[in-house]
C-alpha atoms as a PDB file:
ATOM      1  CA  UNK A   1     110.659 107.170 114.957  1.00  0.00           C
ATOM      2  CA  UNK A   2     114.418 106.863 115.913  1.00  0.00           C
ATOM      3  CA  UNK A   3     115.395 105.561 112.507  1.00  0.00           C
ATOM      4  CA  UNK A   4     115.060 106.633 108.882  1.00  0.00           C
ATOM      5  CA  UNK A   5     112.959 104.552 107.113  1.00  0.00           C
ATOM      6  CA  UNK A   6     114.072 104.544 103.829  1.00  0.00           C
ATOM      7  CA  UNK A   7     117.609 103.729 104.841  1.00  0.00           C
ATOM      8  CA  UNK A   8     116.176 100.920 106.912  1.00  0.00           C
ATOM      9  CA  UNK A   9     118.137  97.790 105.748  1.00  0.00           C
ATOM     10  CA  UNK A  10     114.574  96.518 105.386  1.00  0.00           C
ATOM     11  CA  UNK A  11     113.059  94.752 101.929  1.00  0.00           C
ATOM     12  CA  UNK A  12     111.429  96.947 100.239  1.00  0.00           C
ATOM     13  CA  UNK A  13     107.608  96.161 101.334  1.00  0.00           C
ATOM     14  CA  UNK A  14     108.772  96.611 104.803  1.00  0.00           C
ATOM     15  CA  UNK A  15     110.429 100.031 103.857  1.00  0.00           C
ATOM     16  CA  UNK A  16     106.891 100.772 102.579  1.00  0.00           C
ATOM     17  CA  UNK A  17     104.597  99.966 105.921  1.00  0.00           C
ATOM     18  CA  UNK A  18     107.349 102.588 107.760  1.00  0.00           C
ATOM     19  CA  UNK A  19     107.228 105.284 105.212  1.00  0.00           C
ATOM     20  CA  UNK A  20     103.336 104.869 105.044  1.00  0.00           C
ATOM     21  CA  UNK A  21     103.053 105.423 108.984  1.00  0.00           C
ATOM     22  CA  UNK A  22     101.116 108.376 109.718  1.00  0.00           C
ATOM     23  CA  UNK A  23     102.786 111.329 111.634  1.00  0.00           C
ATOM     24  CA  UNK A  24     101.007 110.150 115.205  1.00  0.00           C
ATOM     25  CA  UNK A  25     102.114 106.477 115.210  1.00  0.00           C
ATOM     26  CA  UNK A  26     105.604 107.370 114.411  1.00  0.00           C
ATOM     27  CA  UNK A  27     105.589 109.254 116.850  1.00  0.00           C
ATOM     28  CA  UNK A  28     104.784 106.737 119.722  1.00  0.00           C
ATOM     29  CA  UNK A  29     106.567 103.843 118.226  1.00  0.00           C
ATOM     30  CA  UNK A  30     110.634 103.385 117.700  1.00  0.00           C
ATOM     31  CA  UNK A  31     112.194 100.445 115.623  1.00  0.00           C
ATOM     32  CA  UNK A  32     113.587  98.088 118.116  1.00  0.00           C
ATOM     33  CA  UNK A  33     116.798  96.691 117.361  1.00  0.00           C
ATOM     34  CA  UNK A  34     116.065  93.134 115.811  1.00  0.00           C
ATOM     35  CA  UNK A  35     118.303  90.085 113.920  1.00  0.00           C
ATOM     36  CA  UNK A  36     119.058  91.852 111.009  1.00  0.00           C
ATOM     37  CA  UNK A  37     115.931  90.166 109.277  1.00  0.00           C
ATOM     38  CA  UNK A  38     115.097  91.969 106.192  1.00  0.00           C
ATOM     39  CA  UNK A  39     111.613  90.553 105.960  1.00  0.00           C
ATOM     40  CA  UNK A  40     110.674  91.942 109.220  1.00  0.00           C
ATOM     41  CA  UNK A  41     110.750  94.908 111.355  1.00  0.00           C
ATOM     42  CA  UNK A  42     109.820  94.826 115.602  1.00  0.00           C
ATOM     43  CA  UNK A  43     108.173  98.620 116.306  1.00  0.00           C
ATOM     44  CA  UNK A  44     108.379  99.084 120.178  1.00  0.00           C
ATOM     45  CA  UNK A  45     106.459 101.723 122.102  1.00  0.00           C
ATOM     46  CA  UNK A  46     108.439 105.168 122.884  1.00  0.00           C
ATOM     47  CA  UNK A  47     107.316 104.231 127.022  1.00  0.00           C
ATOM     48  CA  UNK A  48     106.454 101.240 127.128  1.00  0.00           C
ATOM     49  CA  UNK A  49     108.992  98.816 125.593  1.00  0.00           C
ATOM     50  CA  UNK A  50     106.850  95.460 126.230  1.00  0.00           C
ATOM     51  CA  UNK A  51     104.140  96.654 124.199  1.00  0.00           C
ATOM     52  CA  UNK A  52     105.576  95.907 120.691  1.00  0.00           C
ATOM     53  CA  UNK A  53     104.982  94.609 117.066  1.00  0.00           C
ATOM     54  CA  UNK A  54     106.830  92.845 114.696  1.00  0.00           C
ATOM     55  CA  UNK A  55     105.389  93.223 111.072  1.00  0.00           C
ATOM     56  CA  UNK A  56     106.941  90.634 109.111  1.00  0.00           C
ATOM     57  CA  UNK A  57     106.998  88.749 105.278  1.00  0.00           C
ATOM     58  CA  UNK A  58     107.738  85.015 106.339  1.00  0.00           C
ATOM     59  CA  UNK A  59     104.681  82.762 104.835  1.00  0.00           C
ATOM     60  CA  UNK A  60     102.353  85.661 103.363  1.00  0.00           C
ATOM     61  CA  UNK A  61     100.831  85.737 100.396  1.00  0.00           C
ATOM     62  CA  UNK A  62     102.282  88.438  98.045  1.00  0.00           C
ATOM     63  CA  UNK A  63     101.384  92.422  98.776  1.00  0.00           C
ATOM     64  CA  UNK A  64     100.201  91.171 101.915  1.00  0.00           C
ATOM     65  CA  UNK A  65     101.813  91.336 105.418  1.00  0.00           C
ATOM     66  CA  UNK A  66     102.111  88.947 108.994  1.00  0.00           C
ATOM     67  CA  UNK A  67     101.812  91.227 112.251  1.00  0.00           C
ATOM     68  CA  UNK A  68     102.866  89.929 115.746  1.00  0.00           C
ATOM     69  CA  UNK A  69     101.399  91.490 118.901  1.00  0.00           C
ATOM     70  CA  UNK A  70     103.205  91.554 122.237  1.00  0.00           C
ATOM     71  CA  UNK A  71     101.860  93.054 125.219  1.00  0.00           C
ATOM     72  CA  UNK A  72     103.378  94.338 128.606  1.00  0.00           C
ATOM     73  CA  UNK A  73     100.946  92.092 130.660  1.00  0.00           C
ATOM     74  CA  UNK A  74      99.141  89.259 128.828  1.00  0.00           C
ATOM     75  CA  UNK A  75      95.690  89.197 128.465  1.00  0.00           C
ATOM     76  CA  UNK A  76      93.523  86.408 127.710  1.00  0.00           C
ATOM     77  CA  UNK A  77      91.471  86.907 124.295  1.00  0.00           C
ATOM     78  CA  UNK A  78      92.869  89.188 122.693  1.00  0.00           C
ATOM     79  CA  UNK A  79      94.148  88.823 119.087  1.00  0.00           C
ATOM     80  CA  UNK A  80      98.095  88.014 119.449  1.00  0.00           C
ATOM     81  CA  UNK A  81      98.399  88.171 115.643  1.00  0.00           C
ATOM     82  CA  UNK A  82      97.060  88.536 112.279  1.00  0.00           C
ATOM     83  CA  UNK A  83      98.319  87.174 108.570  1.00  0.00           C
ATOM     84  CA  UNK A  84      97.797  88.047 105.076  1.00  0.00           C
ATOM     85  CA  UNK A  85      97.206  91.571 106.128  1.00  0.00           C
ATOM     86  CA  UNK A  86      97.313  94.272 103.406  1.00  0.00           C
ATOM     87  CA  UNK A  87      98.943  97.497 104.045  1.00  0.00           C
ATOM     88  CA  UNK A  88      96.390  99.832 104.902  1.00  0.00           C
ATOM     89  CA  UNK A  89      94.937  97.401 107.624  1.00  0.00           C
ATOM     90  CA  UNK A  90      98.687  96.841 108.735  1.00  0.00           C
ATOM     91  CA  UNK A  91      98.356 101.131 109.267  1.00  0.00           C
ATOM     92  CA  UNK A  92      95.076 101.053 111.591  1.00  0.00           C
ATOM     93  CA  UNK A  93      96.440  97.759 113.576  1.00  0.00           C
ATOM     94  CA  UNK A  94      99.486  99.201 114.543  1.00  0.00           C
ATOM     95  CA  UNK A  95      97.355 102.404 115.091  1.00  0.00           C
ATOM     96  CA  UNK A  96      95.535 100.979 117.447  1.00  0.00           C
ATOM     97  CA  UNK A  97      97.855  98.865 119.192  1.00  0.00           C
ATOM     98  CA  UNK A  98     100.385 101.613 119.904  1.00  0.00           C
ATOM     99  CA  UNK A  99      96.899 103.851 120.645  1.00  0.00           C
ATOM    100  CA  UNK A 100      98.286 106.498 118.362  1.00  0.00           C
END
């Protein structure tokens, strides 16, 4: 990950989802650089800059989170996003969308 999460000018429970990343998916995912939101955070594949995330706040129930999928190439079907997610299914989604 190219940027230290705890001095991420991020709220706190988006501080939390980057500290709790394991070892592998920080390791295939950067933070991309993003509006300054505080309430969200866009995670961008290391290679493959398309395929990307944003794991926001906006319009989630509390201790829950809002994840956005983008994909290099669209594909019809499959999931494009998920809301009211808690933490450790934020962990395996983003796990398996950056295939770490």
């Amino acid at each position: 990950m190219n940027v230290n999460p705890w001095a991420a000018p991020k709220a706190r429970e988006i501080r939390r989802v980057l500290v709790s990343l394991d070892e592998r998916i920080a390791r295939t995912c950067d933070i991309a650089e993003d509006s300054g939101d505080p309430d969200m955070v866009t995670l961008h594949h290391t290679e493959l800059h398309k395929l990307r995330a944003h794991v926001f706040l906006h319009g989630q129930r509390a201790g829950t989170y809002g994840i956005f999928y983008e994909y290099p190439h669209p594909v019809p079907g499959i999931l494009e996003s998920e809301e009211n997610v808690p933490l450790p299914k934020v962990l395996e989604s983003l796990a398996l969308h950056f295939d770490a």
